[in-house]
N, C-alpha and C. Protein backbone atom coordinates (compact mmCIF):
# COMPACT_ATOMS: atom_id res chain seq x y z
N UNK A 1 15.10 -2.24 3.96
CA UNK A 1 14.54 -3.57 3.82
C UNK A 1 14.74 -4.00 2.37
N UNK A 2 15.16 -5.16 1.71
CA UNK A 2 15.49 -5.66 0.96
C UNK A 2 14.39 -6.02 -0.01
N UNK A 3 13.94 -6.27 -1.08
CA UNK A 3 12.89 -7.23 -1.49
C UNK A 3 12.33 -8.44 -0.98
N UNK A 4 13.48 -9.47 -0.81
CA UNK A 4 13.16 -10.71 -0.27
C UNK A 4 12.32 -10.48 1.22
N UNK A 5 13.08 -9.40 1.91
CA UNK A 5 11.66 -9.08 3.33
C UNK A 5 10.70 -8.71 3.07
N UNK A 6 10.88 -7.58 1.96
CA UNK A 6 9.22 -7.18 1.73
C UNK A 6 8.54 -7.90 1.16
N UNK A 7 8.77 -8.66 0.41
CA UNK A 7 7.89 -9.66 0.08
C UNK A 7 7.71 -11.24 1.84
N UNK A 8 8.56 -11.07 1.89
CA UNK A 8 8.04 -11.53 3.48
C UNK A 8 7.32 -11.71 4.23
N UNK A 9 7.09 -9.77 4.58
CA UNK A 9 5.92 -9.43 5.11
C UNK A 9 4.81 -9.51 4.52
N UNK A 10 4.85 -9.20 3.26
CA UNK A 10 3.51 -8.66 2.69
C UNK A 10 2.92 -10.28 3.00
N UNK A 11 3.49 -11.39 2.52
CA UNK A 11 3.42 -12.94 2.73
C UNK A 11 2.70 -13.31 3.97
N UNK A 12 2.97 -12.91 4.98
CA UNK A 12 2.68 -12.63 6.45
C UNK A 12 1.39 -12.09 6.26
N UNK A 13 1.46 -11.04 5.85
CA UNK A 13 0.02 -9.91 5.91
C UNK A 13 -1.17 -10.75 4.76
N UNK A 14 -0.64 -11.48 4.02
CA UNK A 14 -1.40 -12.54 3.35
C UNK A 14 -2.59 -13.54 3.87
N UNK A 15 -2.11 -14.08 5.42
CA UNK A 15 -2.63 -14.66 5.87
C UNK A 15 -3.46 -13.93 6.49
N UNK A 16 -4.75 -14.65 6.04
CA UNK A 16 -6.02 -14.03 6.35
C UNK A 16 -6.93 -15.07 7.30
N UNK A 17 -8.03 -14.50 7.81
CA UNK A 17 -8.80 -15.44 8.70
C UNK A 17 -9.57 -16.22 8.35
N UNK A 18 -10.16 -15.92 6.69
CA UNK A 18 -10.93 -16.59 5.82
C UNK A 18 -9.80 -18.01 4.84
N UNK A 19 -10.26 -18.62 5.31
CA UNK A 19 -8.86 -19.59 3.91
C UNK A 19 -9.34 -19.12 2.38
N UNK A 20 -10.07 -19.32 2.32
CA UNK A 20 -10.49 -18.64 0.57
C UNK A 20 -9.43 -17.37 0.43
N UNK A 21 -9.78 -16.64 1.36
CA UNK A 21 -8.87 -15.71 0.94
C UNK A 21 -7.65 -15.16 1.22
N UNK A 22 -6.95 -15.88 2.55
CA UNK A 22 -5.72 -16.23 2.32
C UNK A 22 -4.99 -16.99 1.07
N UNK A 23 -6.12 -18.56 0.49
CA UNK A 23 -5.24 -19.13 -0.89
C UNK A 23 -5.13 -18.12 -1.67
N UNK A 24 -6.47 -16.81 -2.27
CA UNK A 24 -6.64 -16.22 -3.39
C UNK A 24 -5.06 -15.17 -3.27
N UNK A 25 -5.23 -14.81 -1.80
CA UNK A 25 -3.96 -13.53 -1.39
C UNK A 25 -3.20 -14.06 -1.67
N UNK A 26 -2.55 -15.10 -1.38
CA UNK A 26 -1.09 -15.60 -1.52
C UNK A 26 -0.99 -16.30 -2.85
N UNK A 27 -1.94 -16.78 -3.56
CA UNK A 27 -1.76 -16.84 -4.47
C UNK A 27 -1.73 -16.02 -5.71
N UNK A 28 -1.91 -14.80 -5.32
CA UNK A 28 -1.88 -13.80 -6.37
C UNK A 28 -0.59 -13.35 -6.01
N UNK A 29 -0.04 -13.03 -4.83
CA UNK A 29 1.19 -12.71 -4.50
C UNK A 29 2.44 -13.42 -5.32
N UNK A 30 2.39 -14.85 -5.22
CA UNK A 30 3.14 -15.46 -6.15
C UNK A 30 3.42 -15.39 -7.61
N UNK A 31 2.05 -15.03 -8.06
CA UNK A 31 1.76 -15.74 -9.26
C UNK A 31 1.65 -13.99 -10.07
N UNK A 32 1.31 -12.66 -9.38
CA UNK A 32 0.78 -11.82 -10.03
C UNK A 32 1.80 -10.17 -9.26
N UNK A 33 2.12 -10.85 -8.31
CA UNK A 33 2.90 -9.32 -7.85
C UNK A 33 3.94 -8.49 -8.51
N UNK A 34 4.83 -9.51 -8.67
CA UNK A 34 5.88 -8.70 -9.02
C UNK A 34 5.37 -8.39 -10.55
N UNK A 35 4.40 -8.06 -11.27
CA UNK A 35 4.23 -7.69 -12.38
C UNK A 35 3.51 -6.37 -12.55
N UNK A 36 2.98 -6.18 -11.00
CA UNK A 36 2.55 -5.08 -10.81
C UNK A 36 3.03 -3.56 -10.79
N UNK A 37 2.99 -2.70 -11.04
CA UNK A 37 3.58 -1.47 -11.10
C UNK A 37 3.65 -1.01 -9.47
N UNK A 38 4.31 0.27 -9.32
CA UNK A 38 4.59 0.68 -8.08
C UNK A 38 3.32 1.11 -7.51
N UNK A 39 2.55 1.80 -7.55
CA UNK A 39 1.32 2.22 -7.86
C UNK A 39 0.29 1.18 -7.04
N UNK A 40 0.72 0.21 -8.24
CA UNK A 40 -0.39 -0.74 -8.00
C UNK A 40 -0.47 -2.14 -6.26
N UNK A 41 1.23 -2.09 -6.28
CA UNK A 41 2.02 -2.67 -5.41
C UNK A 41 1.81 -1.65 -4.31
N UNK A 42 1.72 -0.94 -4.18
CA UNK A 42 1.09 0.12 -2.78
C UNK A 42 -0.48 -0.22 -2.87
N UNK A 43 -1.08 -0.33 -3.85
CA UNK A 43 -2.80 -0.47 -3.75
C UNK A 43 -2.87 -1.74 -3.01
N UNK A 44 -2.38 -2.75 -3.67
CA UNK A 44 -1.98 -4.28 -3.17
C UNK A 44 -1.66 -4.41 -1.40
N UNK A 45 -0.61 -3.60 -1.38
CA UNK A 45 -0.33 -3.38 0.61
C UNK A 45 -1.57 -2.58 1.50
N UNK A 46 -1.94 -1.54 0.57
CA UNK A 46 -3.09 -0.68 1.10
C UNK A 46 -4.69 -1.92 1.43
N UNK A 47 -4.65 -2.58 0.68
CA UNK A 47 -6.25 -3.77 0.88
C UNK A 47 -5.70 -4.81 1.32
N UNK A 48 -4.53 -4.83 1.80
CA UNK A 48 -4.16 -6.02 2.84
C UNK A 48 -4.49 -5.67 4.45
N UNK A 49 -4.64 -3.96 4.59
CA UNK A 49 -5.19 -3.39 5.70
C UNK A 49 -6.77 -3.57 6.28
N UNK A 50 -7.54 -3.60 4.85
CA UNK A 50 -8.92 -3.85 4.75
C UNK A 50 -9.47 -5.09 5.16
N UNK A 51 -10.40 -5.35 5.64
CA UNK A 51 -11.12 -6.57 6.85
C UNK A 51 -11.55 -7.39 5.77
N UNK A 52 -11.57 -8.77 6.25
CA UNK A 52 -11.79 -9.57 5.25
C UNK A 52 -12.86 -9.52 4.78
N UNK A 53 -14.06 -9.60 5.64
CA UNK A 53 -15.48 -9.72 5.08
C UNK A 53 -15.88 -8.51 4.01
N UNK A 54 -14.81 -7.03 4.37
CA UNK A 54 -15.14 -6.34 3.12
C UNK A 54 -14.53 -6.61 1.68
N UNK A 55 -13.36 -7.37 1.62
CA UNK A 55 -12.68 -7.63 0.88
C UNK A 55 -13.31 -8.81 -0.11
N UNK A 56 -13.63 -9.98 0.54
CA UNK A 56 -14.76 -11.25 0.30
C UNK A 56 -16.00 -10.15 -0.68
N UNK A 57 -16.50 -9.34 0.22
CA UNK A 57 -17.57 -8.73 -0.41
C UNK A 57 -17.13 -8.38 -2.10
N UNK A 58 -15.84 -7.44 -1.97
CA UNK A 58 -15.52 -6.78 -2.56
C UNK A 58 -15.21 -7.85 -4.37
N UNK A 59 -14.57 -8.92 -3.80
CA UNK A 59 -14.15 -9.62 -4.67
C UNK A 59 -14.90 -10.90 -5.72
N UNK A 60 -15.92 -11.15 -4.70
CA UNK A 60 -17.09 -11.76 -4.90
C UNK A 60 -18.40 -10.81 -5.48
N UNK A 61 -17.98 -10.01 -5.84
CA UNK A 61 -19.22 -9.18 -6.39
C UNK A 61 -20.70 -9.12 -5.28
N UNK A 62 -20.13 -8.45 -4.00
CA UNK A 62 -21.46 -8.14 -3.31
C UNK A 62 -21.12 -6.59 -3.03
N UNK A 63 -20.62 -5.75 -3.28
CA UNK A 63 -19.99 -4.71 -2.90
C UNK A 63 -19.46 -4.14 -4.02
N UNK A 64 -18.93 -2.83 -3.49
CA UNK A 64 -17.80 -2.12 -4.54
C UNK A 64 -16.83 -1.23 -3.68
N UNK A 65 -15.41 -1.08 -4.50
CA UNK A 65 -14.77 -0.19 -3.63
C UNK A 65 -14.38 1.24 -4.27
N UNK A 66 -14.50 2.21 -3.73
CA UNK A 66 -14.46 3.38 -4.06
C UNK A 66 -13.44 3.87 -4.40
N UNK A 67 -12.42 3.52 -3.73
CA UNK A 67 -10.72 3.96 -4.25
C UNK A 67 -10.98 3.12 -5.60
N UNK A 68 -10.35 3.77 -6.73
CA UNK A 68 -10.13 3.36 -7.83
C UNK A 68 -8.90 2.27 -8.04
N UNK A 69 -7.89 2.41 -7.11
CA UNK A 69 -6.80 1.54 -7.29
C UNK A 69 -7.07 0.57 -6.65
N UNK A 70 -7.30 0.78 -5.10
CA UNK A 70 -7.54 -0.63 -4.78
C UNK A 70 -8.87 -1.64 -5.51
N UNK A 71 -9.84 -0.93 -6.37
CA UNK A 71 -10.43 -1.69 -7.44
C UNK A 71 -9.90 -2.23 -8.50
N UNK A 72 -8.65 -1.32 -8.81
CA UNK A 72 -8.17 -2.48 -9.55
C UNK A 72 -7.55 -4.02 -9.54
N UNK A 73 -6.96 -3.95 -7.62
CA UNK A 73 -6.26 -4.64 -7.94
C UNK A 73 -7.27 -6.03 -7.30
N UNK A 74 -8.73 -4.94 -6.65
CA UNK A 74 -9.49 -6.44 -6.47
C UNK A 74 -10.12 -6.97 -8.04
N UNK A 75 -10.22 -6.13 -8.99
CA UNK A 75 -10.51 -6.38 -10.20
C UNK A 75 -9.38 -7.78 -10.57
N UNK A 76 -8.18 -7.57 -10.40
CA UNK A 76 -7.36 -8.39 -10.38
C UNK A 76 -7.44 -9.79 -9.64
N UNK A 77 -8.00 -9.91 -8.52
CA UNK A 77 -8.05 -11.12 -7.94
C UNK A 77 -9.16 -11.60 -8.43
N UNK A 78 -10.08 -10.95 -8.68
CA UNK A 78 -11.99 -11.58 -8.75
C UNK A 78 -10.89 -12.39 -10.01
N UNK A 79 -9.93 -11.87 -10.94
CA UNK A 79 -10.27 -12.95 -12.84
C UNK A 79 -9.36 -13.56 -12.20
N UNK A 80 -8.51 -13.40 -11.36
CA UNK A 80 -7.35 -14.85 -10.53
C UNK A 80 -8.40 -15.95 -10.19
N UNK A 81 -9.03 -15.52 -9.26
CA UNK A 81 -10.37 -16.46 -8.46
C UNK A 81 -10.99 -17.14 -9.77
N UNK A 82 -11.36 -17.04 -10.51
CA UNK A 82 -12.46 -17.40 -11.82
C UNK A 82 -11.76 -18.19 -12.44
């Protein structure tokens, strides 16, 4: 698979059921992915698996997430969102 697909999909996997957080997803995708390390770009695909309402929680400060990476990269959207 090429870049241009994987970024495709992940685009796809963007769309979420919440609009808040489909704009925040896809807009971080645009604006913040490709700057991400490999690492971090697997954390990024890994919390696209995660349900929205935990994610909302997660990003909105009602919650916390225990994996350290995928905290970072919601650390990353909460200062996108702001």
């Amino acid at each position: 698979m090429n870049e241009a697909q994987g970024l495709g999909k992940l685009r796809w996997r963007c769309r979420r059921g919440v609009r808040e957080l489909d704009v925040l997803m896809t807009r971080f995708l645009d604006e913040s992915y490709s700057g991400l390390t490999a690492r971090e770009k697997s954390a990024f695909s890994r919390l696209l698996e995660v349900q929205d309402p935990v994610i909302m929680d997660w990003v909105f400060g009602r919650g916390s997430c225990a994996d350290k990476d995928l905290q970072g990269i919601v650390l990353k959207l909460t200062n996108l969102a702001n």
